[in-house]
N, C-alpha and C. Protein backbone atom coordinates (compact mmCIF):
# COMPACT_ATOMS: atom_id res chain seq x y z
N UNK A 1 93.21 105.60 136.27
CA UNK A 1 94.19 105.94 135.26
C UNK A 1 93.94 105.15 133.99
N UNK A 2 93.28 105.42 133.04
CA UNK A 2 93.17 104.70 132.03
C UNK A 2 93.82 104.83 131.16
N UNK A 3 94.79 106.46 130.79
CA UNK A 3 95.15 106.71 130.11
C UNK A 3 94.56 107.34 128.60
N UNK A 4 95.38 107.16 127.72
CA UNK A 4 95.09 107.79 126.53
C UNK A 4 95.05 106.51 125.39
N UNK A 5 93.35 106.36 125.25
CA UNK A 5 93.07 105.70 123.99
C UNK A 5 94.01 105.47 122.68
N UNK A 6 94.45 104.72 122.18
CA UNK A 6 95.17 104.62 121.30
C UNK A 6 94.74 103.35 120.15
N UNK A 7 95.10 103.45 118.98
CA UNK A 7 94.73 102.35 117.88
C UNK A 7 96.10 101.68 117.29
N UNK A 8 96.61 100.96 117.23
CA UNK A 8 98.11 100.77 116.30
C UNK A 8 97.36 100.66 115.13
N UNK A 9 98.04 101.49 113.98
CA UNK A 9 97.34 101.06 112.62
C UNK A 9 98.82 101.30 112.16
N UNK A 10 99.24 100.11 110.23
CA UNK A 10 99.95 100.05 110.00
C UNK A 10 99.58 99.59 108.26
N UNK A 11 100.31 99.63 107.61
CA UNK A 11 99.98 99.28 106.06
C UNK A 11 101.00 98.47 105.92
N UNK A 12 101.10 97.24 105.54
CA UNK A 12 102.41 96.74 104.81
C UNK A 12 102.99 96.88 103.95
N UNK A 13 104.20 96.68 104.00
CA UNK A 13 105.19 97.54 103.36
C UNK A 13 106.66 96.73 102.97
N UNK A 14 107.31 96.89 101.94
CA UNK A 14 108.62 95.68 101.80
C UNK A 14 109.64 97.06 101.86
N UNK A 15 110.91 96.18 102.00
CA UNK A 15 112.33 97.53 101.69
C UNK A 15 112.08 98.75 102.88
N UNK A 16 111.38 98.66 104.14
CA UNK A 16 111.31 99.86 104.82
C UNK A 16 112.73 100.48 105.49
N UNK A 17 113.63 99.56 105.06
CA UNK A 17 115.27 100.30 105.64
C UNK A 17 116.27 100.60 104.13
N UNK A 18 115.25 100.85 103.99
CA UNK A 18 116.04 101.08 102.10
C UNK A 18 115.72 102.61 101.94
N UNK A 19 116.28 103.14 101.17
CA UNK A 19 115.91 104.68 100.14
C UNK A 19 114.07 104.94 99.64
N UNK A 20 114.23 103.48 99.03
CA UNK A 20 112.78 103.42 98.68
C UNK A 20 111.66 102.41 99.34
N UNK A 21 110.88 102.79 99.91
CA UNK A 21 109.91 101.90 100.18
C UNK A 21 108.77 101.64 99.51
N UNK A 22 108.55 100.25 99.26
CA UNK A 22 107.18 99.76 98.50
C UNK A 22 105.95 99.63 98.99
N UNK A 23 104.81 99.99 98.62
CA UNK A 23 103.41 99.33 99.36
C UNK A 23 102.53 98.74 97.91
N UNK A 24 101.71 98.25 98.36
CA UNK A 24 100.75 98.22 96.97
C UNK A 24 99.93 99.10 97.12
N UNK A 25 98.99 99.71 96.64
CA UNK A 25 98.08 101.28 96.23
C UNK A 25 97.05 100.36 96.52
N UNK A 26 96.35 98.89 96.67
CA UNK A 26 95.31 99.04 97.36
C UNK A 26 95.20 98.19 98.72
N UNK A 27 96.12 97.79 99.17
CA UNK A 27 96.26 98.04 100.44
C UNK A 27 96.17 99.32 101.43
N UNK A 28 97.29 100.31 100.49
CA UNK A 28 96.82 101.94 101.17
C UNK A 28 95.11 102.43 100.76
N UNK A 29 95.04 102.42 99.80
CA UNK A 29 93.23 102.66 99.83
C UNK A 29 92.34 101.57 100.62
N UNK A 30 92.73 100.32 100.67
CA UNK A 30 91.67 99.72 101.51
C UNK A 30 92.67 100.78 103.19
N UNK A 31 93.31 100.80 103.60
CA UNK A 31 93.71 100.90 104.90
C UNK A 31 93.13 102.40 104.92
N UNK A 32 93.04 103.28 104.13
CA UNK A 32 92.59 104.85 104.43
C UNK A 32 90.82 104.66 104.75
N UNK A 33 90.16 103.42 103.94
CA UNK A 33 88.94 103.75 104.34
C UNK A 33 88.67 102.30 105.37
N UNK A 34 89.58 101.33 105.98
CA UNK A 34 89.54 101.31 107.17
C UNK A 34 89.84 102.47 108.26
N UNK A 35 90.58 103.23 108.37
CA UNK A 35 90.71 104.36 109.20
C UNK A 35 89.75 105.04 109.03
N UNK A 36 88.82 105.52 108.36
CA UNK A 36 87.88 106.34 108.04
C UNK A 36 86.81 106.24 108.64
N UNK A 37 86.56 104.60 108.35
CA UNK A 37 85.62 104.13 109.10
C UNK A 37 85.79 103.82 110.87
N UNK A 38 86.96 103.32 110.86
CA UNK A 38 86.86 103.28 112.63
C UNK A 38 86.81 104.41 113.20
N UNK A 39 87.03 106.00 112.94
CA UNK A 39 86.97 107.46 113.05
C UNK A 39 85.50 107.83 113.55
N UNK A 40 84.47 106.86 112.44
CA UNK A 40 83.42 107.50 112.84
C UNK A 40 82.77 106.60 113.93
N UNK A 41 83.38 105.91 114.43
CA UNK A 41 82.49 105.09 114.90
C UNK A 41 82.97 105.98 116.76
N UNK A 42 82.01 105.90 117.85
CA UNK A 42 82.17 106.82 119.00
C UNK A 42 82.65 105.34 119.90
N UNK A 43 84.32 105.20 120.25
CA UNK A 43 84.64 104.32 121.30
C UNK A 43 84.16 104.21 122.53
N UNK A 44 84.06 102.90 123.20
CA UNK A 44 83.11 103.18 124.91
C UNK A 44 84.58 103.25 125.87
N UNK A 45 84.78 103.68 126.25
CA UNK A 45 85.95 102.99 127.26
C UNK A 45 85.50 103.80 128.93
């Protein structure tokens, strides 16, 4: 039973129980081409 592979990925973020939430724009661009890159890579499990 190994189950189903999974990654936690997350961006930081301030005010997330508020109306508006903040991030900085390159945290989300560095974090989209971290995801991008771990995508291509083929996991062993």
């Amino acid at each position: 039973n190994a189950g189903i592979p999974s990654i936690p990925f997350s961006i930081a973020s301030r005010y997330i129980h508020s109306p508006v939430e903040v991030i900085d724009m390159k945290d989300l661009e560095d974090g989209v081409k971290l995801l991008v890159e771990a995508l291509k890579t083929k996991p062993k499990f």
